[in-house]
C-alpha atoms as a PDB file:
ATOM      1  CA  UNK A   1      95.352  97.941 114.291  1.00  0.00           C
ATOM      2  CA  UNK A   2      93.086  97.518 111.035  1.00  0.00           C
ATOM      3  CA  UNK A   3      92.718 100.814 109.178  1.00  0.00           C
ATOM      4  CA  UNK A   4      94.524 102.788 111.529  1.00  0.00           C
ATOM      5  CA  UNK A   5      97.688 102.230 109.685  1.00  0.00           C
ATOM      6  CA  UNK A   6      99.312 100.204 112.318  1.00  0.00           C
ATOM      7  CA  UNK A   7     101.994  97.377 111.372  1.00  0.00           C
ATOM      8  CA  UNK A   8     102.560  94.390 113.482  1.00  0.00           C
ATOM      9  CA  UNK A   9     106.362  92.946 112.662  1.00  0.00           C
ATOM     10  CA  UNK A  10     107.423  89.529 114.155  1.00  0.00           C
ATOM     11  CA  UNK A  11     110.397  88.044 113.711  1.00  0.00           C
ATOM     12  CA  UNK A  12     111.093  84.611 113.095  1.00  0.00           C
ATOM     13  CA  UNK A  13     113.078  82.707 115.820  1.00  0.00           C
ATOM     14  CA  UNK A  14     116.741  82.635 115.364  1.00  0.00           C
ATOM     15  CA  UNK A  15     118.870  79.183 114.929  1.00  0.00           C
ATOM     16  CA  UNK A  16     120.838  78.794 117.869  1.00  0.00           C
ATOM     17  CA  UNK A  17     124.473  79.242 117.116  1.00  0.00           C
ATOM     18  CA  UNK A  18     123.515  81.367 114.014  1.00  0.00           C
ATOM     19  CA  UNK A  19     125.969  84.660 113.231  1.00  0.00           C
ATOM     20  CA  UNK A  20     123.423  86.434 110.944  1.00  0.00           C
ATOM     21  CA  UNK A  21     119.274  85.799 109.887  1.00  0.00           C
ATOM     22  CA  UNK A  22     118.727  86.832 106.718  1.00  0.00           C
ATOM     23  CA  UNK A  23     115.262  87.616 105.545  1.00  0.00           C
ATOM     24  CA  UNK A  24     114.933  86.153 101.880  1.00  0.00           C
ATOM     25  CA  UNK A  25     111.107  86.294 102.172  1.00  0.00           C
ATOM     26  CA  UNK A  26     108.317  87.879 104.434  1.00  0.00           C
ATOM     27  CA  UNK A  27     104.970  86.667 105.000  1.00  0.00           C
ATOM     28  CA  UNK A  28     102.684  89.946 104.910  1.00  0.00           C
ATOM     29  CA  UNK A  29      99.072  90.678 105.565  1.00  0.00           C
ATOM     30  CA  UNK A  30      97.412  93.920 104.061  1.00  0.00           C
ATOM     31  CA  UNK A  31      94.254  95.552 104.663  1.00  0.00           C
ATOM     32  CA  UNK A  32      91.317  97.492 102.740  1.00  0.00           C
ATOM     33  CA  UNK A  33      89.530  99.449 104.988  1.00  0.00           C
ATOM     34  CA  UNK A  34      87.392 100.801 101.997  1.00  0.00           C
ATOM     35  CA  UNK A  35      86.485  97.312 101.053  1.00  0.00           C
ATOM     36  CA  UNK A  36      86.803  95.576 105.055  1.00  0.00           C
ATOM     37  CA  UNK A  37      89.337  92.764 103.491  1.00  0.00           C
ATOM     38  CA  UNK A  38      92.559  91.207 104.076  1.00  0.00           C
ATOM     39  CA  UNK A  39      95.066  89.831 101.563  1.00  0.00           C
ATOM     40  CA  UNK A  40      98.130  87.770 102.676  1.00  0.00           C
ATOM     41  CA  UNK A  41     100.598  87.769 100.605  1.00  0.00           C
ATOM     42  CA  UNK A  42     104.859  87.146 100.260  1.00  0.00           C
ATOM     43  CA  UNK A  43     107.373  88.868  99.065  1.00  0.00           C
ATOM     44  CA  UNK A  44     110.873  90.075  99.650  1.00  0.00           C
ATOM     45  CA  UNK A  45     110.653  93.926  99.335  1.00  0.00           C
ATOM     46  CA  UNK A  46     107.726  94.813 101.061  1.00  0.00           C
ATOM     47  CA  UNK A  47     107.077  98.338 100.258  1.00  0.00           C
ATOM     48  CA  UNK A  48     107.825  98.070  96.472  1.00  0.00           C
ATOM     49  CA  UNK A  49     104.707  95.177  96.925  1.00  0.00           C
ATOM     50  CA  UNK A  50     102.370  97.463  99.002  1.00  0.00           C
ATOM     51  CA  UNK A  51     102.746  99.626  95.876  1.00  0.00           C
ATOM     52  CA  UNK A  52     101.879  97.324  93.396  1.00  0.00           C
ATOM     53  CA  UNK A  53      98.564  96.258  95.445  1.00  0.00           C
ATOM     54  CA  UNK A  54      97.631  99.929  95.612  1.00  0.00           C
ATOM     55  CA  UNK A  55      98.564 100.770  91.995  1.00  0.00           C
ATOM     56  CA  UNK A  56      96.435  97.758  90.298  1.00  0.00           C
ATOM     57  CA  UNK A  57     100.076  96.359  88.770  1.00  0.00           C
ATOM     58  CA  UNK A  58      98.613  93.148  89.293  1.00  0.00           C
ATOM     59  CA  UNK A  59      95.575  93.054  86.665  1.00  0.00           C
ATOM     60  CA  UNK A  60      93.548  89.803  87.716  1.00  0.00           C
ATOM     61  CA  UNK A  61      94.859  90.404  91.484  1.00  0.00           C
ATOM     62  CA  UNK A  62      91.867  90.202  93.789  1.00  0.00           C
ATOM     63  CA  UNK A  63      93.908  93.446  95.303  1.00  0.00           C
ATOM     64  CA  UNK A  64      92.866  95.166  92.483  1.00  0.00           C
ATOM     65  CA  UNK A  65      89.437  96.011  94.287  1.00  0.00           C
ATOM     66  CA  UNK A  66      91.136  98.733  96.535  1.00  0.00           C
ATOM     67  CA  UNK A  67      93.718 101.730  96.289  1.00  0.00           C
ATOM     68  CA  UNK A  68      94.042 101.812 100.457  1.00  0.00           C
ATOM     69  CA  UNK A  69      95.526  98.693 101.297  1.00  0.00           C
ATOM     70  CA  UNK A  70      97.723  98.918 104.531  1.00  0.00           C
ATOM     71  CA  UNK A  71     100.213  96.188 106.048  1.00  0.00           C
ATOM     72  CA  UNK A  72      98.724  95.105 109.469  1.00  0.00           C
ATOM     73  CA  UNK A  73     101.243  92.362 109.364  1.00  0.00           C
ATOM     74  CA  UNK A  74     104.810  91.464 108.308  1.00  0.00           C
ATOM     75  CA  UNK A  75     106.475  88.525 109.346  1.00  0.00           C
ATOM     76  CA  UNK A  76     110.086  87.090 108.807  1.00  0.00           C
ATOM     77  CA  UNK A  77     110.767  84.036 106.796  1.00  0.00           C
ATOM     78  CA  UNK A  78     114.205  82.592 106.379  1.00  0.00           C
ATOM     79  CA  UNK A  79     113.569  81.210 103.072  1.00  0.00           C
ATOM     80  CA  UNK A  80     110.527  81.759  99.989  1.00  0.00           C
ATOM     81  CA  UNK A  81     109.591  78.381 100.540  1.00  0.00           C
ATOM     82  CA  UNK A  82     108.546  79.031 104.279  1.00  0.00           C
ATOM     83  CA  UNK A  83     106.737  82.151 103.421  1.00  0.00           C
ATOM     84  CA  UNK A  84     104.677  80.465 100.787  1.00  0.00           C
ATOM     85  CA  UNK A  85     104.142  77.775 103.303  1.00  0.00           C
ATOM     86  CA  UNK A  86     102.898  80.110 106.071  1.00  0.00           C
ATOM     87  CA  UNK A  87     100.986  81.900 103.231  1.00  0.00           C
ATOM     88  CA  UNK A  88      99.310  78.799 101.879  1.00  0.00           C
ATOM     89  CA  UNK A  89      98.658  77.451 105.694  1.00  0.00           C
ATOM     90  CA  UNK A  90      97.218  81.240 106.437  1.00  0.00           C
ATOM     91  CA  UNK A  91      94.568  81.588 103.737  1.00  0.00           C
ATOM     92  CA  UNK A  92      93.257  78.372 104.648  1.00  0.00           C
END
């Protein structure tokens, strides 16, 4: 789905017995086409993010290379720490 704008969403597995999963942090993966790179990245609001990749908000941001970036993944975390986990696991 790179460049064509397509998203890939998984959700993280529920706890058995659990009423309600709440997502306090995603794990998401956007995409240059312009520039052919990825960036994975976490956040909790996920479109409010995309727009500060694609409007340079984050000066020394290696993001800051591209205007075009597109999510080709999102995934659910049920806490921060497990997204920056996943994140930190992922760019290895």
């Amino acid at each position: 789905n790179c460049g064509t704008g397509g998203t890939t969403v998984l959700k993280a597995p529920q706890l058995v017995g659990a009423s309600f999963f709440s997502v306090d942090a995603l794990l998401y993966i956007i995409y240059s086409k312009s520039q052919d790179r990825f960036y994975v990245g976490e956040t909790s609001d996920l479109n409010y993010r995309l727009e500060l990749h694609n409007t340079h908000q984050f000066k020394g941001s290696y993001t800051k290379i591209a205007s075009d970036w597109v999510f080709v993944l999102q995934y659910e975390c049920s806490s921060r720490a497990e997204a920056l986990n996943l994140e930190r696991f992922t760019i290895r």
